[in-house]
C-alpha atoms as a PDB file:
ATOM      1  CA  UNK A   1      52.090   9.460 -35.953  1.00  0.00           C
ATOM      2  CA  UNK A   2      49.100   9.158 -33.417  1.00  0.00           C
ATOM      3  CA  UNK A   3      47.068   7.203 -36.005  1.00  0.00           C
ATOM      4  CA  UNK A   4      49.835   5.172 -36.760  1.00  0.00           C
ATOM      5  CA  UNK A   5      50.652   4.366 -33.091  1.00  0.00           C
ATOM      6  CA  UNK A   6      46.845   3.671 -32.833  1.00  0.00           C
ATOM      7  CA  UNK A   7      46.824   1.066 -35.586  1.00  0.00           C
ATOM      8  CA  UNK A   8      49.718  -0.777 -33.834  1.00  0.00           C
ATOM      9  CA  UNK A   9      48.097  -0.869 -31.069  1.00  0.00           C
ATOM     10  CA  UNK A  10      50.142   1.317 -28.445  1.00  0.00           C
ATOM     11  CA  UNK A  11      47.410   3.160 -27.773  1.00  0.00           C
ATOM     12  CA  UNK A  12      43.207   3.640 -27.276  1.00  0.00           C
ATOM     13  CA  UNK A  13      40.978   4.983 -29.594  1.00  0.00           C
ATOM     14  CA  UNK A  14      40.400   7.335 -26.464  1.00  0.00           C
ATOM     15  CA  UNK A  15      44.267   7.960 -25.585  1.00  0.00           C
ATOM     16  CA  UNK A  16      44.559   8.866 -29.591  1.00  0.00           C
ATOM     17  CA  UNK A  17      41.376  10.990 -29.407  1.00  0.00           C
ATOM     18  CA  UNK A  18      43.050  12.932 -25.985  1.00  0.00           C
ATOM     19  CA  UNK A  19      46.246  13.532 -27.821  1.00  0.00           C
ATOM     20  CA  UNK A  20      44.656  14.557 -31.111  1.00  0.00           C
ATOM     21  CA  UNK A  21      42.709  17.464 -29.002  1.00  0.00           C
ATOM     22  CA  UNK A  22      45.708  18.471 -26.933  1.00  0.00           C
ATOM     23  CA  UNK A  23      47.340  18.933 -30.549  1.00  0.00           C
ATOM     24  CA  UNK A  24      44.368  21.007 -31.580  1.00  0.00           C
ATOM     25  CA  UNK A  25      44.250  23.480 -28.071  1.00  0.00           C
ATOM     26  CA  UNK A  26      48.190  23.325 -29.328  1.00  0.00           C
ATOM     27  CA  UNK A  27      47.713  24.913 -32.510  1.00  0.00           C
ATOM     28  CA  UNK A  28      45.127  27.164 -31.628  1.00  0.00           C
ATOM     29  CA  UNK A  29      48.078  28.524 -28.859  1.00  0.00           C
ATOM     30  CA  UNK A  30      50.758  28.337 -31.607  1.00  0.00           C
ATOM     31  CA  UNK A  31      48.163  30.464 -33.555  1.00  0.00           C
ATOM     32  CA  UNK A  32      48.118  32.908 -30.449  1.00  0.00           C
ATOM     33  CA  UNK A  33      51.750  32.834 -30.161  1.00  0.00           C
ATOM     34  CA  UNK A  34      51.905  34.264 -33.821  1.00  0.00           C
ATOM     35  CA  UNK A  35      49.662  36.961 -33.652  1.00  0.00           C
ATOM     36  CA  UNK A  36      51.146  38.710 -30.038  1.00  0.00           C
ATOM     37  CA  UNK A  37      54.306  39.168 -30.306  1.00  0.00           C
ATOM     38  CA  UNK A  38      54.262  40.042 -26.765  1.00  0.00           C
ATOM     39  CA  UNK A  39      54.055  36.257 -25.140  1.00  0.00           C
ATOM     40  CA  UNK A  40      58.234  34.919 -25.059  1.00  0.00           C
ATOM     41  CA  UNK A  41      59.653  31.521 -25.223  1.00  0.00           C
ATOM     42  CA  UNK A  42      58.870  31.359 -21.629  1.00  0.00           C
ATOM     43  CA  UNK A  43      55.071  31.470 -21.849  1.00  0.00           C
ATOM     44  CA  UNK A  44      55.965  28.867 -24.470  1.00  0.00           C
ATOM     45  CA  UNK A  45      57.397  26.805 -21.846  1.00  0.00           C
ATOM     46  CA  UNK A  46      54.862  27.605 -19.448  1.00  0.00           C
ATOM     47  CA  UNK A  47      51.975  26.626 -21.603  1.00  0.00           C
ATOM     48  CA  UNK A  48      53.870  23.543 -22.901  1.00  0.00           C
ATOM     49  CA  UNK A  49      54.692  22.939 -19.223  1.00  0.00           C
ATOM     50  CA  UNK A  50      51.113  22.943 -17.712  1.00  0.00           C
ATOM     51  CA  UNK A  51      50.019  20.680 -20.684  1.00  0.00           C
ATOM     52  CA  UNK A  52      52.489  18.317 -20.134  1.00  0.00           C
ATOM     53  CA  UNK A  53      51.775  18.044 -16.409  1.00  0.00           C
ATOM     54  CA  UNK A  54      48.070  17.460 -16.993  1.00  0.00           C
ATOM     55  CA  UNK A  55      48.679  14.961 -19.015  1.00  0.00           C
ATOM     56  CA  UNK A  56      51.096  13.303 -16.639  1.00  0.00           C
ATOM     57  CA  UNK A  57      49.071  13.637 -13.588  1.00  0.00           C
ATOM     58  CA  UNK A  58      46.071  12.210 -16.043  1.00  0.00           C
ATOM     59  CA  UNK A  59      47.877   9.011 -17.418  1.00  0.00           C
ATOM     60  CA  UNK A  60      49.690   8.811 -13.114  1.00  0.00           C
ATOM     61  CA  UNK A  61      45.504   8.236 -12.043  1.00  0.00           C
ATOM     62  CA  UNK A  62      44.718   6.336 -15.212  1.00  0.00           C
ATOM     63  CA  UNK A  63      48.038   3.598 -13.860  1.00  0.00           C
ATOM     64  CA  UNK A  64      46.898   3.797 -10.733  1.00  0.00           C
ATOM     65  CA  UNK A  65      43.583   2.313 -10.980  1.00  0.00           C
ATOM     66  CA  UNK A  66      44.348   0.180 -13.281  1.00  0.00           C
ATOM     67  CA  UNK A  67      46.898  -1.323 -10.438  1.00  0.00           C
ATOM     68  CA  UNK A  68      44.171  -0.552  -8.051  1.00  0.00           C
ATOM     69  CA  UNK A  69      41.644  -2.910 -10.518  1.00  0.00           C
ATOM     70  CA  UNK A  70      44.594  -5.643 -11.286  1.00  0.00           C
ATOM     71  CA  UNK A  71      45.929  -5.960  -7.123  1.00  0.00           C
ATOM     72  CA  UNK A  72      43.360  -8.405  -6.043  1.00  0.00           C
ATOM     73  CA  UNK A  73      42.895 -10.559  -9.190  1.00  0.00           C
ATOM     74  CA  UNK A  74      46.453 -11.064  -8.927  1.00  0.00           C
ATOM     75  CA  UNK A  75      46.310 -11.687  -4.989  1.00  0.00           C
ATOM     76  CA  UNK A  76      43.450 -14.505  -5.654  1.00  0.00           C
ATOM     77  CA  UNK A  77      45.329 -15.797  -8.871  1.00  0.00           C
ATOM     78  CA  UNK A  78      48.281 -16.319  -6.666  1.00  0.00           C
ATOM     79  CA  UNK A  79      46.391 -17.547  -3.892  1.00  0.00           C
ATOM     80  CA  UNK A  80      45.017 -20.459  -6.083  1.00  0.00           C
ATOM     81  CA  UNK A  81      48.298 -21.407  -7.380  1.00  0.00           C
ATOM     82  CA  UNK A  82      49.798 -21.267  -3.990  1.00  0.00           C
ATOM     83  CA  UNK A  83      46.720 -24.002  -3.178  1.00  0.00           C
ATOM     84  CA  UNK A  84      47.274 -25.881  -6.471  1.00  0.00           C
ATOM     85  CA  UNK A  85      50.636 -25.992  -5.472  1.00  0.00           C
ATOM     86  CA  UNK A  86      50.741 -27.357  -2.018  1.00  0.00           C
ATOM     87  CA  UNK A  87      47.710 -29.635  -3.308  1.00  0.00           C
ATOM     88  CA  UNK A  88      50.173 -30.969  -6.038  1.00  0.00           C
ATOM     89  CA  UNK A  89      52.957 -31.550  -3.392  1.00  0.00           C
ATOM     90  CA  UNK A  90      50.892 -33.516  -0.977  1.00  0.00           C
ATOM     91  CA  UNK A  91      49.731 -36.052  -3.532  1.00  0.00           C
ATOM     92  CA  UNK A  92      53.287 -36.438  -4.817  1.00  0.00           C
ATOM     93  CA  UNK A  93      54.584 -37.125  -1.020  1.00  0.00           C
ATOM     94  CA  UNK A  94      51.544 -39.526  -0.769  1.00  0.00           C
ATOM     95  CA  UNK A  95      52.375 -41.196  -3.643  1.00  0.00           C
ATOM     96  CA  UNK A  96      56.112 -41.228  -2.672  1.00  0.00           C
ATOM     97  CA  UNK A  97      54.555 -43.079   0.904  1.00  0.00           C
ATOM     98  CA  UNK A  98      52.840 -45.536  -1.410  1.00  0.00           C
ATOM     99  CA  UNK A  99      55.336 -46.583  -3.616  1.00  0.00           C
ATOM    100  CA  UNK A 100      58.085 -47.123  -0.191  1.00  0.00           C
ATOM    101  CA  UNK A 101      55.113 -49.025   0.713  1.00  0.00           C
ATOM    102  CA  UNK A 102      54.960 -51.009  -1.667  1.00  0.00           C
ATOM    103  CA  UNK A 103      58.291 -51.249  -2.054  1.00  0.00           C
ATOM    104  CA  UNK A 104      58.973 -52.779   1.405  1.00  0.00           C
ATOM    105  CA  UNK A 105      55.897 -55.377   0.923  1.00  0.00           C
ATOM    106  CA  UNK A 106      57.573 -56.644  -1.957  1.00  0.00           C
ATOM    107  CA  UNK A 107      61.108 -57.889  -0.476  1.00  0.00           C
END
């Protein structure tokens, strides 16, 4: 599934490299969880738990500089459209001027 989701596409070569290792420290747990019979389905949960959370908390910093990185390009990209903008509206009112202009001089 991680190699497929990879070939699509959905995710890095590094993202699929991250999972493929947390599925590894997985098994080697699993493997832990069948020889003691002593650890419960709660230290299941617990381990699955912290796991999960890492990975949260490591994707959360991952989104947030990429945000972080992406905040003033889009700033400046909307800046210059702003520009283009207001550029593109003052030559359409001066044109407008001309052509009442012209219009006038020709009655």
């Amino acid at each position: 599934m991680i190699l497929e989701m990879l070939e699509d596409g959905k995710i890095t070569a590094n993202e699929a490299t991250q999972l493929l290792e947390s599925l590894k420290h997985a098994g080697v747990k699993r493997e832990r969880w069948e020889e003691e019979d002593d650890w419960d389905f709660g230290e299941h949960v617990k381990v699955f738990s912290k796991n999960v959370e890492a990975f949260s908390r490591e994707v959360g910093a991952k989104m947030d500089s990429a945000f972080k990185t992406m905040e003033p390009k889009l700033r400046a990209a909307t800046k210059v459209v702003v520009e283009k903008d207001g550029q593109r509206r003052q030559r359409d009112f001066q044109s407008a001027q001309r052509e009442r202009q012209e219009h006038g001089k020709s009655r």
